[in-house]
Protein backbone atom coordinates (compact mmCIF):
# COMPACT_ATOMS: atom_id res chain seq x y z
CA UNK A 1 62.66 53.14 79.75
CA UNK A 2 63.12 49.75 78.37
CA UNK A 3 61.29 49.23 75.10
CA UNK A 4 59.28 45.95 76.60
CA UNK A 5 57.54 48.70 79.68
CA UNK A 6 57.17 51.30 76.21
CA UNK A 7 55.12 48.87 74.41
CA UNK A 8 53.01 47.51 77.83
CA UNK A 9 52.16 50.96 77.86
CA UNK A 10 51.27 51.42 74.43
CA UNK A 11 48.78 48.27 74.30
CA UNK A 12 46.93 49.65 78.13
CA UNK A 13 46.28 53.08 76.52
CA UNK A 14 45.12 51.20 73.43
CA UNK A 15 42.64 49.64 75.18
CA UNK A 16 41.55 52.71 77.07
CA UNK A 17 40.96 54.14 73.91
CA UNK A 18 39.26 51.38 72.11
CA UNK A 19 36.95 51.91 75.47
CA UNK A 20 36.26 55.44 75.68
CA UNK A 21 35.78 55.82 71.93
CA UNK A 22 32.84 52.92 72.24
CA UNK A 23 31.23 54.76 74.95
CA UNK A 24 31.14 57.94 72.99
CA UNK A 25 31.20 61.93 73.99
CA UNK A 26 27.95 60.80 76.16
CA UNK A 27 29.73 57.69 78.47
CA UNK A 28 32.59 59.60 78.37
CA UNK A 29 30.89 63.05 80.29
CA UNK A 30 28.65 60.44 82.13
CA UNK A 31 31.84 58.85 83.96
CA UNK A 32 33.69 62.27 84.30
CA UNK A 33 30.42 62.59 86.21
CA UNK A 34 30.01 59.35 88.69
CA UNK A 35 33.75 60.38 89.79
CA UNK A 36 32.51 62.67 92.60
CA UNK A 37 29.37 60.26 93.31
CA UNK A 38 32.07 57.08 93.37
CA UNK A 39 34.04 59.14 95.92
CA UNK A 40 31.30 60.23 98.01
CA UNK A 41 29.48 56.53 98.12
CA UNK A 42 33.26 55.08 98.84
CA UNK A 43 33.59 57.61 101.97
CA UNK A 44 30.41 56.99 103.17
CA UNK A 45 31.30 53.22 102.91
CA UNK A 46 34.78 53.76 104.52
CA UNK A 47 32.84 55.70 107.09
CA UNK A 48 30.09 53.12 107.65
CA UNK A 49 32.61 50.72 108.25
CA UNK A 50 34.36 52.95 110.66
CA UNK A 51 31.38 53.46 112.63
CA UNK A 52 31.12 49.55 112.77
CA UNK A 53 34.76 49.10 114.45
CA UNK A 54 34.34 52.05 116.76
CA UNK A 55 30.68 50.45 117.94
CA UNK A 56 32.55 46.91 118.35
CA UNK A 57 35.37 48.99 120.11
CA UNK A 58 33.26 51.06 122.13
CA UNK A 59 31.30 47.52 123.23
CA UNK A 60 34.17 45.84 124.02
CA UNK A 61 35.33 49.09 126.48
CA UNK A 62 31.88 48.86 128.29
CA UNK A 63 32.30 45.40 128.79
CA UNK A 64 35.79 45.40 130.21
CA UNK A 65 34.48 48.68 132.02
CA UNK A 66 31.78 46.62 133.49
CA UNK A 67 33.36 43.62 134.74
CA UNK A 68 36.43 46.19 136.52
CA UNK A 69 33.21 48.22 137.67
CA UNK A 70 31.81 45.18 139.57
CA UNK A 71 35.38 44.14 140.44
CA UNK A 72 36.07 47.22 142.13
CA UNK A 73 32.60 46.69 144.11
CA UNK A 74 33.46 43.26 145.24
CA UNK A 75 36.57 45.04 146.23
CA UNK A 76 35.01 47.93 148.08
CA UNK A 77 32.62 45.65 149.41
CA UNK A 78 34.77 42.97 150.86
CA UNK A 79 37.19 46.36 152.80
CA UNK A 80 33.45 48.15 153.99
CA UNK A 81 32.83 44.40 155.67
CA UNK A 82 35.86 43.82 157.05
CA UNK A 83 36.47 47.30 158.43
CA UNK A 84 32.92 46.74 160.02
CA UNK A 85 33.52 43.57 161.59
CA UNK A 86 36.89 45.80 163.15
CA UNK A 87 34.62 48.29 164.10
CA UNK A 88 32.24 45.65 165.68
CA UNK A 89 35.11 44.24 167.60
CA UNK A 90 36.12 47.81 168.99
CA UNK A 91 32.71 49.06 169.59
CA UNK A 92 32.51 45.25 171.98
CA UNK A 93 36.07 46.08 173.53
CA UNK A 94 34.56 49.19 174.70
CA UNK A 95 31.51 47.52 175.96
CA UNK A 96 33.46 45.19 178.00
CA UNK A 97 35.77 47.81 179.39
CA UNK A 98 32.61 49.59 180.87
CA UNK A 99 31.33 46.49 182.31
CA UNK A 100 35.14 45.75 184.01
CA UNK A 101 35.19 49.22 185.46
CA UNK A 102 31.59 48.75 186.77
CA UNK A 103 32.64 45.43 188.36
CA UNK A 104 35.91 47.16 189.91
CA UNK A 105 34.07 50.46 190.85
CA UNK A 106 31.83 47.62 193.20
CA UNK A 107 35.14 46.23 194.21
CA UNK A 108 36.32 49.33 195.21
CA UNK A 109 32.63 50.67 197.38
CA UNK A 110 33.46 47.14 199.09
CA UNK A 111 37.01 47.63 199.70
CA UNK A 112 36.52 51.07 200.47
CA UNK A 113 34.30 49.56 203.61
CA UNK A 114 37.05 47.08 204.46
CA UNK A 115 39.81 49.85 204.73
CA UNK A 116 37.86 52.38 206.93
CA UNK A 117 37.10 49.62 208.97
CA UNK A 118 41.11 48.35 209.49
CA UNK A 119 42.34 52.18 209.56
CA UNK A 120 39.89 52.92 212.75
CA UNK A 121 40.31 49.28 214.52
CA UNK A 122 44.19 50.36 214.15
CA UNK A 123 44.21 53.89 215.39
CA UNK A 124 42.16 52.50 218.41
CA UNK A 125 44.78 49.78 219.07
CA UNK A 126 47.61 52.78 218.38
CA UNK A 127 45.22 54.90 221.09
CA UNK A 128 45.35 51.93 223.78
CA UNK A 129 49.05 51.53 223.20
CA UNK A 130 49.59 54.84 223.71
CA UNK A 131 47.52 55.14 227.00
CA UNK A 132 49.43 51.87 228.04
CA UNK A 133 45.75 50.34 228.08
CA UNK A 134 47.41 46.81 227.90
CA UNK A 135 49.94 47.13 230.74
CA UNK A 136 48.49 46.58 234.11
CA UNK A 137 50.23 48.91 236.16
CA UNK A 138 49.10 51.47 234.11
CA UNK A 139 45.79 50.78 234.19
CA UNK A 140 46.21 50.31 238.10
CA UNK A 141 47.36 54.03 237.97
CA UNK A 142 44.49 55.16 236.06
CA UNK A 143 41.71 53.37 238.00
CA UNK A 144 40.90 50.81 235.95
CA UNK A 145 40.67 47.39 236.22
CA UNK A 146 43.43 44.62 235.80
């Protein structure tokens, strides 16, 4: 060591000295003493302060929780409403698809009345052609009239 850090040394334990020889045997066993109470009341500090971030932490985490929370609800809300108004739309689809084959069932009874009628107006004209109804030699040759 340089002699200039030797003597810097040499004046701070002077003045410790000069210190602890004015507070006598009594400050002397007195501050050997408040060590362990200055190192308890510091963690408690470092702890209380601690406690203070973490709460401001923990805040701040409920707050950001919150506001995703209630995003996530608009969210969920906005898909339940438009997978209802699908729904809606599908459960009306069907409703109109019974009401189309209701109409065409109707269709059909009617139709049904207009075929049975054609089918036995045409085997009766297939009958008469057969029997030669429409020529009148043949119905000479039967016996009935021209």
């Amino acid at each position: 060591m340089d002699p200039a850090t030797l003597t810097k040394i040499t004046a701070a334990l002077t003045a410790i000295a000069k210190i602890v020889e004015a507070l006598g045997p009594g400050g002397v066993i007195a501050l050997a003493l408040a060590g362990p109470v200055v190192v308890v009341v510091a963690v408690l500090i470092l702890a209380h302060l601690n406690n203070k971030r973490m709460a401001r932490s923990f805040d701040e985490y409920r707050i950001d929780a919150d506001r995703r929370f209630e995003a996530y609800r608009d969210q969920t809300s906005e898909t339940l409403e438009s997978y209802g108004a699908v729904q809606r739309e599908t459960a009306q689809y069907y409703r109109d698809n019974v009401e189309l084959v209701r109409s065409v069932e109707s269709l059909a009874r009617g139709f049904q009345d207009v075929v049975v009628t054609n089918t036995r107006t045409l085997e009766r004209l297939c009958n008469d052609v057969e029997h030669h109804v429409f020529c009148p030699v043949a119905r000479e040759s039967k016996g009935l009239p021209r």
